[in-house]
N, C-alpha and C. Protein backbone atom coordinates (compact mmCIF):
# COMPACT_ATOMS: atom_id res chain seq x y z
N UNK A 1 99.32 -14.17 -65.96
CA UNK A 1 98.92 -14.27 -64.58
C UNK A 1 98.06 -13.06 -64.21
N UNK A 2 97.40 -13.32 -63.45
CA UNK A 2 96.27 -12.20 -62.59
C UNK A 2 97.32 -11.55 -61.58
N UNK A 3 96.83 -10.14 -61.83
CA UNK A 3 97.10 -9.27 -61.03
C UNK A 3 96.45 -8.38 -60.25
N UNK A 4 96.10 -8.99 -58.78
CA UNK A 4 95.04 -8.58 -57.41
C UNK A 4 95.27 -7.51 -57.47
N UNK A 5 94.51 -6.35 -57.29
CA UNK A 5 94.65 -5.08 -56.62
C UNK A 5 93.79 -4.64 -55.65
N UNK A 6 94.90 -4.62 -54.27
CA UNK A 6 93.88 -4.03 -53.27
C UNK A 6 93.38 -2.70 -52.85
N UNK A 7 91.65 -3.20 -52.82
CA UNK A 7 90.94 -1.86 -53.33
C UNK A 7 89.99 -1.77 -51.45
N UNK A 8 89.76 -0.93 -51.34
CA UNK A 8 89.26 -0.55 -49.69
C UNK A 8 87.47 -0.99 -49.87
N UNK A 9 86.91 -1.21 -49.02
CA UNK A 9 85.50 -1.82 -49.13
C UNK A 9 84.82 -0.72 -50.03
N UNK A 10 84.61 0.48 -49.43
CA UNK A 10 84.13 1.42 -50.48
C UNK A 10 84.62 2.11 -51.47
N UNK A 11 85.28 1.39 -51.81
CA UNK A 11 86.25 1.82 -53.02
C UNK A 11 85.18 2.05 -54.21
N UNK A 12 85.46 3.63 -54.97
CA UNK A 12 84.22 3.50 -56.01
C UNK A 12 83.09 4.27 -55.75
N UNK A 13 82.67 4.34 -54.28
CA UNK A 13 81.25 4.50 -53.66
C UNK A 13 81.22 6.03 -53.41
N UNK A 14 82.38 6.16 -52.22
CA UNK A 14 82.11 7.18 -51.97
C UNK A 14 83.93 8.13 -51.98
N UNK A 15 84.04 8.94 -51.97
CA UNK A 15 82.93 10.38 -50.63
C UNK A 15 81.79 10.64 -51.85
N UNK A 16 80.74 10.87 -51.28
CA UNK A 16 79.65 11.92 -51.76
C UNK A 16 79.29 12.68 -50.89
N UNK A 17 78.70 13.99 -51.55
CA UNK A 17 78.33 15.22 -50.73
C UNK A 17 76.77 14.80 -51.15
N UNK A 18 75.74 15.35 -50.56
CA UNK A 18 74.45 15.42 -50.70
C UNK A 18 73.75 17.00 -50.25
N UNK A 19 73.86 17.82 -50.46
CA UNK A 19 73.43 19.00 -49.66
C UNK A 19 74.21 19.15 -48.41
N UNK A 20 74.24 19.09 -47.32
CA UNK A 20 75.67 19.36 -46.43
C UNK A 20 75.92 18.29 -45.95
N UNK A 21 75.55 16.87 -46.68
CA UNK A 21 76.11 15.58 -45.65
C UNK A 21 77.15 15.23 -46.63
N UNK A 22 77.83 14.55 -45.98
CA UNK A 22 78.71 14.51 -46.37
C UNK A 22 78.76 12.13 -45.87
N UNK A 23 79.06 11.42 -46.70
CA UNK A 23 79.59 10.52 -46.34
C UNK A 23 81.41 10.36 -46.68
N UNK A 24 81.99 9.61 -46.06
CA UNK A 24 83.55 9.68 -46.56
C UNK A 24 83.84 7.65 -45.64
N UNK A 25 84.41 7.44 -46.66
CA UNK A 25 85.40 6.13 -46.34
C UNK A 25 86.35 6.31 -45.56
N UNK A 26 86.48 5.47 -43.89
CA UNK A 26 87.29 5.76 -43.23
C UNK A 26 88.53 4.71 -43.30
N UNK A 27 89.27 4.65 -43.09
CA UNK A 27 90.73 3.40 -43.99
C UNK A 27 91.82 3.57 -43.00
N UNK A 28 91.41 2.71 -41.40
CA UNK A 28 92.48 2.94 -40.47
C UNK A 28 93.79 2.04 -40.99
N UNK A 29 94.78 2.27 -40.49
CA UNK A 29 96.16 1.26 -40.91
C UNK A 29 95.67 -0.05 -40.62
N UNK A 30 95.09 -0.36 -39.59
CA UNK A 30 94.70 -1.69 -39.02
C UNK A 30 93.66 -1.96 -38.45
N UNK A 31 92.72 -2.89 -38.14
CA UNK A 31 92.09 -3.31 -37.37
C UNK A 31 91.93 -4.85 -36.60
N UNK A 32 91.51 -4.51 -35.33
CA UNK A 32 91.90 -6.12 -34.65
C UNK A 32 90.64 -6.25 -33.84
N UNK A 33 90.11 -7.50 -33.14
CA UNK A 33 89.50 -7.71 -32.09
C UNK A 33 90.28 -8.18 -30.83
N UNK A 34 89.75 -7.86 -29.90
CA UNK A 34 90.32 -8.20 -28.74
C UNK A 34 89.60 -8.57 -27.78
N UNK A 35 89.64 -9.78 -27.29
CA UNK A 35 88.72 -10.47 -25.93
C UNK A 35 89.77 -11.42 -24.80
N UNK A 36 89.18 -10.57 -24.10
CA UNK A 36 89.89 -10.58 -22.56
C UNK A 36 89.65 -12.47 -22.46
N UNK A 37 90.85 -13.51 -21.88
CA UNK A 37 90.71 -14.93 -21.01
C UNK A 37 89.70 -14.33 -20.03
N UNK A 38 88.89 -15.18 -19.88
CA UNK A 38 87.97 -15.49 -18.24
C UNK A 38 89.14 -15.19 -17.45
N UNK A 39 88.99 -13.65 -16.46
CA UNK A 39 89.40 -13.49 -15.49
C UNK A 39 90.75 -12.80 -15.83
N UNK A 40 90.67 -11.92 -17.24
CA UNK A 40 91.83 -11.30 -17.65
C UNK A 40 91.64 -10.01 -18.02
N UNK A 41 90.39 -9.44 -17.72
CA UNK A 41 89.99 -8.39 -18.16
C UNK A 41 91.06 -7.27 -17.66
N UNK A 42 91.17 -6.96 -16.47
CA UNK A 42 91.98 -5.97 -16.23
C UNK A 42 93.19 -6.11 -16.90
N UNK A 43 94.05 -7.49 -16.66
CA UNK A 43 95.33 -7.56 -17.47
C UNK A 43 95.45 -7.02 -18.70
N UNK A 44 94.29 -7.62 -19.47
CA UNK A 44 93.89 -7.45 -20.56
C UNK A 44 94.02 -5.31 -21.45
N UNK A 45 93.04 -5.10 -20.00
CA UNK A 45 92.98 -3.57 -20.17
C UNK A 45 94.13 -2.86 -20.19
N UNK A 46 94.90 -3.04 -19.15
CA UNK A 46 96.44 -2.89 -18.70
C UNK A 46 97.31 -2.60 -19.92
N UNK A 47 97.52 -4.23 -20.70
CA UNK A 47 98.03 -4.55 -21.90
C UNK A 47 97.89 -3.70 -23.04
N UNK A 48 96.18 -3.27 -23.14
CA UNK A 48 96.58 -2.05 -23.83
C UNK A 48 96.51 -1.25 -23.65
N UNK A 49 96.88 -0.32 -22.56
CA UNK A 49 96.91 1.11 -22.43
C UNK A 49 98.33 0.88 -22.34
N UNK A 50 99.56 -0.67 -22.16
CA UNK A 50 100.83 0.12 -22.68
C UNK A 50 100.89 -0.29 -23.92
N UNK A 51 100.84 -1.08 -24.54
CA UNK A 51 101.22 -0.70 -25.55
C UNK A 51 100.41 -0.33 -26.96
N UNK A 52 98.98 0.08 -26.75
CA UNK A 52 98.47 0.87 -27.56
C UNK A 52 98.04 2.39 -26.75
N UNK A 53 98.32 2.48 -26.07
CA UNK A 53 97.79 4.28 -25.38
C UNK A 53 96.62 4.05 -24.77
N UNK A 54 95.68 3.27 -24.93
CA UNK A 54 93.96 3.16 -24.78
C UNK A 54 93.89 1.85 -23.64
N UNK A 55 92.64 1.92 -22.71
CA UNK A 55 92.01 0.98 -21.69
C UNK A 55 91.04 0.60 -22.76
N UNK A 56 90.45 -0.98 -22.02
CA UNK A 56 89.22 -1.12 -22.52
C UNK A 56 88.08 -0.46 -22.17
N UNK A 57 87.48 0.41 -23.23
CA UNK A 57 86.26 0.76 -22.75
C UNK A 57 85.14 0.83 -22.30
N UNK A 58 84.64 1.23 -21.62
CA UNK A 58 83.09 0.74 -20.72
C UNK A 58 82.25 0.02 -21.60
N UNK A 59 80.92 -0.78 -21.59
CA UNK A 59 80.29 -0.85 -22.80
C UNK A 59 79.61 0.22 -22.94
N UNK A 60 79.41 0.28 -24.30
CA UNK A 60 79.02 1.79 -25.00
C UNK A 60 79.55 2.66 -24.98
N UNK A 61 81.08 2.36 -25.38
CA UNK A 61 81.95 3.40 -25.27
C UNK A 61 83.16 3.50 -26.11
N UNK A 62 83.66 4.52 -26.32
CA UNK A 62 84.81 4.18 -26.72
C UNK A 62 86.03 5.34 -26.23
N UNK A 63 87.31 4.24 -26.28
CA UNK A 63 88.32 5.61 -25.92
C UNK A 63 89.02 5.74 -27.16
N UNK A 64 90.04 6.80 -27.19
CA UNK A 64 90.91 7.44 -28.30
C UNK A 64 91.90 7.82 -27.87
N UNK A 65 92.94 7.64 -28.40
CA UNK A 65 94.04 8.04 -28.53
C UNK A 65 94.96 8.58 -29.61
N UNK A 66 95.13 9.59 -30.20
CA UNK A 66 95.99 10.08 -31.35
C UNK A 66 95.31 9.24 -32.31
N UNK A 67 95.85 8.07 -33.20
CA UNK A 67 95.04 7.34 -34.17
C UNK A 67 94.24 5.92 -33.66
N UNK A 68 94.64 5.97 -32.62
CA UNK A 68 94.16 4.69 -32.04
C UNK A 68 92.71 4.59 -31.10
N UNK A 69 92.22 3.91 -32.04
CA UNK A 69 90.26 4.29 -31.34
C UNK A 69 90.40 2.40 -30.24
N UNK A 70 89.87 2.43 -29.55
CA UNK A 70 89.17 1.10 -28.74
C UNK A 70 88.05 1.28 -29.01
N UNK A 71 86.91 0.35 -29.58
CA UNK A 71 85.78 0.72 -29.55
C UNK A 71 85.07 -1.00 -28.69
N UNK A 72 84.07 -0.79 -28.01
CA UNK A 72 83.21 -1.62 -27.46
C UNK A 72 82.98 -2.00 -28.47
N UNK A 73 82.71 -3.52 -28.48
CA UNK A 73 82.13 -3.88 -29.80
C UNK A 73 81.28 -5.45 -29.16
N UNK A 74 80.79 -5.43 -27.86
CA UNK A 74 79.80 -6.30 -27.75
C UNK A 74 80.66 -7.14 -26.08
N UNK A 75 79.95 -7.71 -25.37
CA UNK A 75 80.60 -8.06 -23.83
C UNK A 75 81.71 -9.17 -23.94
N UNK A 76 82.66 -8.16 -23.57
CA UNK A 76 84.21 -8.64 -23.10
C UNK A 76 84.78 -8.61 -24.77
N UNK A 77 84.67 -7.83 -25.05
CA UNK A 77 85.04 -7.97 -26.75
C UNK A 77 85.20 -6.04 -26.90
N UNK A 78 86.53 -5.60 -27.98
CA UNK A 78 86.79 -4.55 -28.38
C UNK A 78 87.14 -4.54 -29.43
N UNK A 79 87.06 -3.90 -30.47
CA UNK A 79 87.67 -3.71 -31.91
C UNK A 79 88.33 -2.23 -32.18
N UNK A 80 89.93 -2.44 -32.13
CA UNK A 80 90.43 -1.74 -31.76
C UNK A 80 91.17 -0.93 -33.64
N UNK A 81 90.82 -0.16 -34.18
CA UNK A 81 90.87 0.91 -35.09
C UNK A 81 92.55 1.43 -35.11
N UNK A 82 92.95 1.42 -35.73
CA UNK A 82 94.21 2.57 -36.15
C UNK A 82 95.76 1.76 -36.23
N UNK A 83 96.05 0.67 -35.41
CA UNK A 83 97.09 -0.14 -35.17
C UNK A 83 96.94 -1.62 -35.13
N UNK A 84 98.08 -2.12 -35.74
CA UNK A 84 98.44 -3.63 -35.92
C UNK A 84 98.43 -4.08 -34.03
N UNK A 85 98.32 -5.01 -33.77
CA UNK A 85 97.89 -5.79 -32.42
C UNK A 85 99.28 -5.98 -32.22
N UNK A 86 99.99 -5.31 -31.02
CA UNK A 86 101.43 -5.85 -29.93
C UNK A 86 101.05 -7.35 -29.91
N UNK A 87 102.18 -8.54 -29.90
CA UNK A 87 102.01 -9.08 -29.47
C UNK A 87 101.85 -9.30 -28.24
N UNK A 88 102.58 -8.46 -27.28
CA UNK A 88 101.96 -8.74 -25.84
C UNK A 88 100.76 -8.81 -25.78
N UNK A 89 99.48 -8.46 -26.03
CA UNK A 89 98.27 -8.62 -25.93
C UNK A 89 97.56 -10.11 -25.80
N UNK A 90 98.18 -10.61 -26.76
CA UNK A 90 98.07 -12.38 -26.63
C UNK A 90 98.30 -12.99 -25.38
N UNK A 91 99.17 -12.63 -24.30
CA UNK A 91 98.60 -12.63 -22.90
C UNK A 91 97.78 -13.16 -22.18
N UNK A 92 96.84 -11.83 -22.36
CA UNK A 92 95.94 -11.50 -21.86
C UNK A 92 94.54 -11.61 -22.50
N UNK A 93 94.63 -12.04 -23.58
CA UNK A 93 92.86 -12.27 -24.80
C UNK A 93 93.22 -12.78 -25.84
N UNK A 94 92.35 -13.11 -26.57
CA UNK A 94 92.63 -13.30 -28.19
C UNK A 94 91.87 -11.96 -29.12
N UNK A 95 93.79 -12.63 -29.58
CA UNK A 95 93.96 -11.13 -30.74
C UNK A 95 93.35 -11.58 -32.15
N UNK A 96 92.46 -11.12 -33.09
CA UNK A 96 92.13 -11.69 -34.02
C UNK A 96 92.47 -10.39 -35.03
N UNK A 97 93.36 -10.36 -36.33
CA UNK A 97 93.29 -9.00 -37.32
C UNK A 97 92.25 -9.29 -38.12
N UNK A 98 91.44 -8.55 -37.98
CA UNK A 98 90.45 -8.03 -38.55
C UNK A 98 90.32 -6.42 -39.65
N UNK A 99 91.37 -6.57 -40.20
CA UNK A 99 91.63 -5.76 -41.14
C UNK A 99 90.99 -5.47 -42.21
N UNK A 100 90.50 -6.71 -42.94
CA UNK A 100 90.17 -7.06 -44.00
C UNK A 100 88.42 -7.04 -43.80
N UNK A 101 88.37 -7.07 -42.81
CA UNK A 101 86.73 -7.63 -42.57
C UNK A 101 85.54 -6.45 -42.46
N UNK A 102 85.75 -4.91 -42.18
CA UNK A 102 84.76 -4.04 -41.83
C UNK A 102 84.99 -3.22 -42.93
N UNK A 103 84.09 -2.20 -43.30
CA UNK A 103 83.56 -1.07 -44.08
C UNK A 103 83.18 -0.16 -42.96
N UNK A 104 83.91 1.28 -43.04
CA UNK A 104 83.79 1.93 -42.01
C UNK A 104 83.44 3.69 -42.70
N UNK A 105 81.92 4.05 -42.72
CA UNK A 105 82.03 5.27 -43.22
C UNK A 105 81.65 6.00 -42.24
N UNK A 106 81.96 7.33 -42.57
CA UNK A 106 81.57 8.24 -41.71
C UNK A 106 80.52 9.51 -42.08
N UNK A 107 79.74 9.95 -41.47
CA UNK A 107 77.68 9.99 -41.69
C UNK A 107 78.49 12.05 -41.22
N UNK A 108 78.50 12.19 -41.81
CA UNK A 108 78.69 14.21 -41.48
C UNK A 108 77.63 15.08 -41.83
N UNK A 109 77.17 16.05 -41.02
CA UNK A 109 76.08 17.13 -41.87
C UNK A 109 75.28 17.33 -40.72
N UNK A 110 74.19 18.55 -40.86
CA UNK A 110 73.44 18.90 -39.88
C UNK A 110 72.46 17.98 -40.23
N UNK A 111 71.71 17.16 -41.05
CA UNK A 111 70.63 16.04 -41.14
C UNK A 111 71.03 15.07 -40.55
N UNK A 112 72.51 14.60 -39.93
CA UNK A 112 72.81 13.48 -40.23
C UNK A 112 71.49 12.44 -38.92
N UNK A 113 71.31 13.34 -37.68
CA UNK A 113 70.25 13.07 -36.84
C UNK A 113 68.89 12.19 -37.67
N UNK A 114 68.46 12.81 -38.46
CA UNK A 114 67.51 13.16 -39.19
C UNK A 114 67.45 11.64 -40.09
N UNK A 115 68.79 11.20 -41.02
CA UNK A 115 68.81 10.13 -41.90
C UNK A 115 68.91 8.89 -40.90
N UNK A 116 69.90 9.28 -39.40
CA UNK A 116 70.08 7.89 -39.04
C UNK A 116 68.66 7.31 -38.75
N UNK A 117 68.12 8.81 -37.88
CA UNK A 117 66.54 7.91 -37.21
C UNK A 117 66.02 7.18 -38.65
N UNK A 118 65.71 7.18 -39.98
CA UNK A 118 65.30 6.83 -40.47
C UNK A 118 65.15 5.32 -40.64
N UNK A 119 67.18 4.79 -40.40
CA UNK A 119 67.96 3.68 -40.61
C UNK A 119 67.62 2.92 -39.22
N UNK A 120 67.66 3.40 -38.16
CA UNK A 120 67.95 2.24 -37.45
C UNK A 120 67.11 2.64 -36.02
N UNK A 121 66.93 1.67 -35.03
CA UNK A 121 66.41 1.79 -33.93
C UNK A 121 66.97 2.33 -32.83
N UNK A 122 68.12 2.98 -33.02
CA UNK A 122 68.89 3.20 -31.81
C UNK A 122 68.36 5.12 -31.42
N UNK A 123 67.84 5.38 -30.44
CA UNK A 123 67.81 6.96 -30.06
C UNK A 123 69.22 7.64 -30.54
N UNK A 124 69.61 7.59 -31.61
CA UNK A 124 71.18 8.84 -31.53
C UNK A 124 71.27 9.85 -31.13
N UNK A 125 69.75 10.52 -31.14
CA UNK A 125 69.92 11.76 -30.79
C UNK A 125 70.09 12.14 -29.12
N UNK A 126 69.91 10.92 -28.34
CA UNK A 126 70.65 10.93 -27.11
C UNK A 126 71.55 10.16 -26.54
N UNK A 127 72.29 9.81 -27.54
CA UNK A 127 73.87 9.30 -27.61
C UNK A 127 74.67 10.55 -27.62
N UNK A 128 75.62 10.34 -26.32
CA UNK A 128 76.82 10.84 -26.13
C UNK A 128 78.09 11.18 -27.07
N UNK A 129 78.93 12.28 -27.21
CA UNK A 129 80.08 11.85 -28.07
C UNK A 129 80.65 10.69 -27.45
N UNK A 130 81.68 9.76 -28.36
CA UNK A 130 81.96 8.94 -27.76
C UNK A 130 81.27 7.85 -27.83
N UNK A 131 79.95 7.78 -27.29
CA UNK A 131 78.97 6.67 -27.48
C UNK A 131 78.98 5.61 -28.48
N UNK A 132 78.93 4.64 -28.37
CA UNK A 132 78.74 3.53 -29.50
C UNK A 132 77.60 2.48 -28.97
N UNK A 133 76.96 1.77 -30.03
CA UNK A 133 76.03 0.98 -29.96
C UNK A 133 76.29 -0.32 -30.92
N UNK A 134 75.90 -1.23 -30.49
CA UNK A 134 75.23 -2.46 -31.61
C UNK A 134 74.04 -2.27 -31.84
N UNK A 135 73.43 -2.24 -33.04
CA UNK A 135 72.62 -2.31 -33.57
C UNK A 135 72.67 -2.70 -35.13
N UNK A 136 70.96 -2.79 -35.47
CA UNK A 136 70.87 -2.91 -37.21
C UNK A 136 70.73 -1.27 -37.80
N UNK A 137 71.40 -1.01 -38.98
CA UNK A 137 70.83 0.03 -40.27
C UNK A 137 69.96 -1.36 -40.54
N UNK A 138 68.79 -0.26 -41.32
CA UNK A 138 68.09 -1.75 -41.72
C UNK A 138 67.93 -2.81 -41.25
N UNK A 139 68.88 -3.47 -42.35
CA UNK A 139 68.96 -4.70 -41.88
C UNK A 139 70.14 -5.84 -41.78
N UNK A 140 71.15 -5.07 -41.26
CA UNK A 140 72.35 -4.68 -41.14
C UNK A 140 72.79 -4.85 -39.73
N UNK A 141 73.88 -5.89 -39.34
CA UNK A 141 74.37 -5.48 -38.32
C UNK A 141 75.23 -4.33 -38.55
N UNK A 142 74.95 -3.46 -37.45
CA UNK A 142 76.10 -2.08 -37.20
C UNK A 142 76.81 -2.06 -35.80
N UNK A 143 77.58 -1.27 -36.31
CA UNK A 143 77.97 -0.60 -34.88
C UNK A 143 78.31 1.07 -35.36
N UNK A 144 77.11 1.78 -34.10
CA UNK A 144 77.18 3.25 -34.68
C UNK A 144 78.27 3.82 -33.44
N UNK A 145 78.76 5.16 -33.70
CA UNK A 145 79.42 5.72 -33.05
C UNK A 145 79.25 7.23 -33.39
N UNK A 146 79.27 8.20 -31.61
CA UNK A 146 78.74 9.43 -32.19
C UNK A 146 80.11 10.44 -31.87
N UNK A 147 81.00 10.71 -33.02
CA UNK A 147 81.91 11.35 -32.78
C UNK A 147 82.10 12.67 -32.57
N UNK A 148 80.68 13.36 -32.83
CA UNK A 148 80.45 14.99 -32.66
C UNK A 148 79.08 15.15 -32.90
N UNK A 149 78.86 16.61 -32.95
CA UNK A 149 77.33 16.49 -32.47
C UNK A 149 76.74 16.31 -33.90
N UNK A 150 76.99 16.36 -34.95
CA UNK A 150 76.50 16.21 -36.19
C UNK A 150 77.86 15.20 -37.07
N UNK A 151 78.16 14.22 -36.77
CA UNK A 151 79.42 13.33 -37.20
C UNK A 151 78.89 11.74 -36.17
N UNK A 152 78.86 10.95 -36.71
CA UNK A 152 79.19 9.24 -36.61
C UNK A 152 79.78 8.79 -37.80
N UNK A 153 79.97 7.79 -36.62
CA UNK A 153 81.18 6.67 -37.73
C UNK A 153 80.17 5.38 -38.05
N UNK A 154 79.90 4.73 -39.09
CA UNK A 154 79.88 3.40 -38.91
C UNK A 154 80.12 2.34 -39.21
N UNK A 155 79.86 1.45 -38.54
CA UNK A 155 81.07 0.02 -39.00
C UNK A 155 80.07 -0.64 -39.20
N UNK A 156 80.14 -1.43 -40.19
CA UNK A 156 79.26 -3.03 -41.35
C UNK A 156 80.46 -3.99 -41.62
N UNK A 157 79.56 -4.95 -42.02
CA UNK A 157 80.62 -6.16 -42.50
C UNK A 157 80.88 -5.54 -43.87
N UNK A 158 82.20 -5.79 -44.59
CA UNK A 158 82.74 -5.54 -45.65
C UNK A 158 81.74 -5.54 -46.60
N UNK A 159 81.48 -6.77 -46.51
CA UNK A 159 80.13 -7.55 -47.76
C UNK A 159 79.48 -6.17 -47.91
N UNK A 160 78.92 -5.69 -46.65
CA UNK A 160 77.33 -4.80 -46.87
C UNK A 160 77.88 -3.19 -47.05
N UNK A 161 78.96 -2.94 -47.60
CA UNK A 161 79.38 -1.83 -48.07
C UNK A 161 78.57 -1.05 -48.63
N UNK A 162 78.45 -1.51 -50.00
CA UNK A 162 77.60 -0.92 -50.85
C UNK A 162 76.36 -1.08 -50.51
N UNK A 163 75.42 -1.96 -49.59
CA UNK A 163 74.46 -1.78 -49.29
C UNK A 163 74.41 -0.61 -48.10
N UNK A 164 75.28 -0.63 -47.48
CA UNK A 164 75.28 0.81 -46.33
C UNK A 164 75.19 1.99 -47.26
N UNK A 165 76.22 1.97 -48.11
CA UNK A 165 76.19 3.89 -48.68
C UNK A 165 74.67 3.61 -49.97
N UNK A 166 74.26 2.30 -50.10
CA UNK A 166 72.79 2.66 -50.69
C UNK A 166 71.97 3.13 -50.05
N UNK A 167 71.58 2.73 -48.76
CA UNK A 167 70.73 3.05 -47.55
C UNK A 167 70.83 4.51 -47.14
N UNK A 168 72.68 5.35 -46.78
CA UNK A 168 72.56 6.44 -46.29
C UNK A 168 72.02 7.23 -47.54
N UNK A 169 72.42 6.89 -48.46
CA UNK A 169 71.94 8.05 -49.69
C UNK A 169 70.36 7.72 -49.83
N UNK A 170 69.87 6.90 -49.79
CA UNK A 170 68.42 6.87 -50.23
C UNK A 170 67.83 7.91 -49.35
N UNK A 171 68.47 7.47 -47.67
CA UNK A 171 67.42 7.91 -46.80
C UNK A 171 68.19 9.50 -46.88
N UNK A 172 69.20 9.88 -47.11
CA UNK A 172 69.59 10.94 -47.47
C UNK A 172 68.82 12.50 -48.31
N UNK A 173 68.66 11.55 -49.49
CA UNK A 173 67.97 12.00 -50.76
C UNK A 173 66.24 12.13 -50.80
N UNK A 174 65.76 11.33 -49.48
CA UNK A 174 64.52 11.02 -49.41
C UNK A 174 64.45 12.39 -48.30
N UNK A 175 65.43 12.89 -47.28
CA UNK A 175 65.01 13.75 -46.62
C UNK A 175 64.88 15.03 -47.17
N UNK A 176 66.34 15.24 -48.20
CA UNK A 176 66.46 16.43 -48.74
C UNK A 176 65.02 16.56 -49.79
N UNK A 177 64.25 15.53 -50.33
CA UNK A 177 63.30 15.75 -51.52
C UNK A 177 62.00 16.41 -50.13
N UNK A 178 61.73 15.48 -48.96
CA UNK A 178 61.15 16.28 -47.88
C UNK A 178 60.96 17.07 -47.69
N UNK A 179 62.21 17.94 -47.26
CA UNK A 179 62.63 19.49 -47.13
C UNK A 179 62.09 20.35 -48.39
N UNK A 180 62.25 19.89 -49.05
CA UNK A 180 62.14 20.50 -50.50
C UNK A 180 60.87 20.76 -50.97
N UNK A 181 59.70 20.12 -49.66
CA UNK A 181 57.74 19.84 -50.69
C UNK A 181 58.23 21.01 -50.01
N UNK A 182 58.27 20.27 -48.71
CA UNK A 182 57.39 21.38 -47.61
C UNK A 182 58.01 22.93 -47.51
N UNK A 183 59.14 23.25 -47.56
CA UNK A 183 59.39 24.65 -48.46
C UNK A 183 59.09 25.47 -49.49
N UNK A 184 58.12 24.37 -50.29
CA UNK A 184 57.60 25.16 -51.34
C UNK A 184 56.00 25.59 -50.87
């Protein structure tokens, strides 16, 4: 008989260092979506600030709590990071686990400004901590998030794992070879 072993989306890939960036595989306990019934939003919000710590967040936003992130993840919709879904929540939205489904790395280093503009259309460099967006890497749905002033997180479909940490390293490796004419 076959014996499955479960391996994390970037399993294999990363961490790599590149000169001071740093990518790393992020591997919360859980992940879920959450969308408020027509006309349940507040309940909805309510629901989880008791029993996950966190409100729903504004769009383009996200809140935190100890391990528990809420992140906006598109209108009347949250994808909530760090914990299995209370059933009370069912309530108030549908709970979907989504555990299995995202690749979530995280972009560190003083370039990291520098590689995203490369990747995608979103201004990061006047994104807020906190801030999150939908958008494409490439050609890629994402969702970026700016957790410090040189740190984002980002989330892809599982599938495009290895196409995400191909993309940050190319455009990575393509800045550092940059740096490198024009210093000489």
């Amino acid at each position: 008989m076959v014996k499955l072993v479960a391996q994390t989306p970037c399993h294999g890939l990363l961490p790599i260092s590149l000169g001071d960036i740093s990518l790393t595989e992020v591997t919360p306990q859980a992940i879920f979506s959450y969308a408020p019934f027509a006309g349940q939003t507040r309940g909805a919000s309510e629901a989880l600030k008791t029993h996950h710590g966190v409100a729903m967040p504004r769009p383009g936003r996200v809140a935190t709590k100890e391990d528990v992130t809420a992140m906006w993840f598109g209108q009347d919709q949250v994808l909530v990071l760090g914990a299995r879904a209370d059933a009370g929540l069912a309530t108030f939205g549908a709970v979907t686990d989504q555990s299995d489904a995202w690749a979530i790395v995280e972009l560190h280093g003083a370039a990291t400004l520098d590689i995203l503009a490369r990747l995608t259309p979103v201004d990061v460099a006047a994104m807020r901590t906190n801030d999150t967006a939908r958008s494409l890497i490439q050609h890629m749905s994402a969702s970026l998030t700016r957790l410090a002033e040189d740190r984002f997180q980002l989330v892809v479909m599982r599938s495009m794992a290895r196409t995400l940490v191909h993309d940050l390293t190319m455009a990575a490796t393509g800045l550092a070879a940059r740096q490198k004419i024009i210093q000489e």
